[in-house]
Protein backbone atom coordinates (compact mmCIF):
# COMPACT_ATOMS: atom_id res chain seq x y z
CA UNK A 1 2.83 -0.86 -23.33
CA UNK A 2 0.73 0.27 -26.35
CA UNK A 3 -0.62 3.42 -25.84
CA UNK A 4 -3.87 3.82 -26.61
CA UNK A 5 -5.35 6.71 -29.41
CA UNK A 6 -6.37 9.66 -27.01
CA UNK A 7 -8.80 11.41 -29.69
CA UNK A 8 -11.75 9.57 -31.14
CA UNK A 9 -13.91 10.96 -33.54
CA UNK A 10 -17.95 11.34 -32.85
CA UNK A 11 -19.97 14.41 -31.68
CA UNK A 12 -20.11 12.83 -28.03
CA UNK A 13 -16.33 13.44 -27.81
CA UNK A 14 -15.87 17.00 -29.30
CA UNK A 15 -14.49 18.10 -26.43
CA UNK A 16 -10.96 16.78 -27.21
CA UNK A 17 -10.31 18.75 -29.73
CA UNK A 18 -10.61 21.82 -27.38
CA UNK A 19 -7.90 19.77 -24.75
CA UNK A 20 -4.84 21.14 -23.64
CA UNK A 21 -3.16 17.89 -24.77
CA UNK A 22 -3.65 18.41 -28.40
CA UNK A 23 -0.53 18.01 -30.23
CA UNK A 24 1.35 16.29 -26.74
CA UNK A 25 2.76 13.10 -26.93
CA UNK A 26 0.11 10.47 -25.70
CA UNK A 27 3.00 8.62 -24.06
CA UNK A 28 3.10 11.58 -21.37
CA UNK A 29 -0.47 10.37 -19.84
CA UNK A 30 0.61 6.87 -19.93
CA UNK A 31 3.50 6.57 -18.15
CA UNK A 32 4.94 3.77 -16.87
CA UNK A 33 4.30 2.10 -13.25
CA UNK A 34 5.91 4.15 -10.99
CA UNK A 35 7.15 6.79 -12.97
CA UNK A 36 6.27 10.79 -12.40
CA UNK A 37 2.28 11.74 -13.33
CA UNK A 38 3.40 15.10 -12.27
CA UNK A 39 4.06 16.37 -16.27
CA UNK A 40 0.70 15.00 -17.88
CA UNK A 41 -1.61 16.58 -14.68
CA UNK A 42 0.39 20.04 -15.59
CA UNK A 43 -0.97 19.92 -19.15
CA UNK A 44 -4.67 18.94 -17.18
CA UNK A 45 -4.46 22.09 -14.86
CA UNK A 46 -6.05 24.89 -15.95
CA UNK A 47 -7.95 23.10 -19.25
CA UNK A 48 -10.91 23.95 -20.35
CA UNK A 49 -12.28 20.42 -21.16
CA UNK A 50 -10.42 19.08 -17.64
CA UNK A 51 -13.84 18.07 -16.17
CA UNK A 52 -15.53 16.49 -19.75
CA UNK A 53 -11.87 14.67 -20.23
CA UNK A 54 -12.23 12.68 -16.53
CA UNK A 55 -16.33 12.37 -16.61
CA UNK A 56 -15.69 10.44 -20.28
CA UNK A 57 -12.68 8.27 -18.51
CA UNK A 58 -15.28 7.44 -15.55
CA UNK A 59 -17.95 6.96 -17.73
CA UNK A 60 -16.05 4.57 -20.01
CA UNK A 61 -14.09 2.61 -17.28
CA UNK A 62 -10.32 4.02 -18.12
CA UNK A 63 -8.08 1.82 -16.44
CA UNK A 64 -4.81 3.79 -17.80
CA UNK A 65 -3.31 7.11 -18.13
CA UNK A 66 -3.45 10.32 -16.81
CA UNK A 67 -7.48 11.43 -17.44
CA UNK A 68 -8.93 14.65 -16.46
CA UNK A 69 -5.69 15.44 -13.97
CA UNK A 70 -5.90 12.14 -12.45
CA UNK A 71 -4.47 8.78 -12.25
CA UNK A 72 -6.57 5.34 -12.49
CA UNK A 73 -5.85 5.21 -8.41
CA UNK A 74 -7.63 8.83 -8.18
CA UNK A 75 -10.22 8.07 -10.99
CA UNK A 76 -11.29 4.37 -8.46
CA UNK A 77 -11.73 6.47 -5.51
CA UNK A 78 -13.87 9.33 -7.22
CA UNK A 79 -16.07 6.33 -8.31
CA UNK A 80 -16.22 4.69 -5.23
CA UNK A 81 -17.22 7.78 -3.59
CA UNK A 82 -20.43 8.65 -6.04
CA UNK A 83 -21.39 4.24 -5.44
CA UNK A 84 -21.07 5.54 -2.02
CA UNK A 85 -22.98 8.92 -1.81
CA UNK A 86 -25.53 7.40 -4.41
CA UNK A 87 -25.98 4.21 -1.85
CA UNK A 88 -26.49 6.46 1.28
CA UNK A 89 -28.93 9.04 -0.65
CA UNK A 90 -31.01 6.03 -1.60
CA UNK A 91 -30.83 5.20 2.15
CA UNK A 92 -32.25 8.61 2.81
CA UNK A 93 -35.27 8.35 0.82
C-alpha cells in the first residue's frame, strides 16, 4: 500500500510540525491489516498535538493509519458516538 504524505503544508495544519512523529517513518502508522498498532499509538501517547492530529483525521474522513492514538476502527466509533450524542441533544431541545 502507498502510504500517504503525513505533513501537509498550510497554517490550518501547523500543528504537525509540533508531532511526536516528526522524523518517524510514516510506514509505522500505516501498518498493514492485522499487524501490531501498538508502536505508532506509543509515539501518539503523551504528544502534544495528540488531540489536533485525530480532530484533523475526523474532520477529513481518514480511513487509514494510526491518527491521534487511534485506528480507523476507533476513529468510526468516536464519530458515531458525536452523530449519536448530537442526534439525542437535538432530541432534547
Amino acid at each position: 500500500m502507498a502510504v500517504p504524505s503525513l505533513f501537509f503544508e498550510g497554517p490550518d495544519r501547523s500543528w504537525q510540525k509540533r508531532a511526536n512523529c516528526m522524523g518517524v517513518d510514516p510506514e509505522l502508522f500505516f501498518p498493514e491489516r492485522g499487524a501490531s498498532t501498538r508502536e505508532a499509538k506509543a509515539v501518539c501517547r503523551g504528544c502534544v498535538v495528540q488531540e489536533e492530529c485525530l480532530e484533523y483525521a475526523i474532520a477529513n474522513g481518514e480511513k487509514f493509519g494510526i491518527w491521534g492514538g487511534m485506528s480507523e476502527r476507533e476513529r468510526r466509533r468516536v464519530r458515531r458516538a458525536r452523530v449519536l450524542a448530537r442526534q439525542s441533544g437535538s432530541a432534547a431541545s
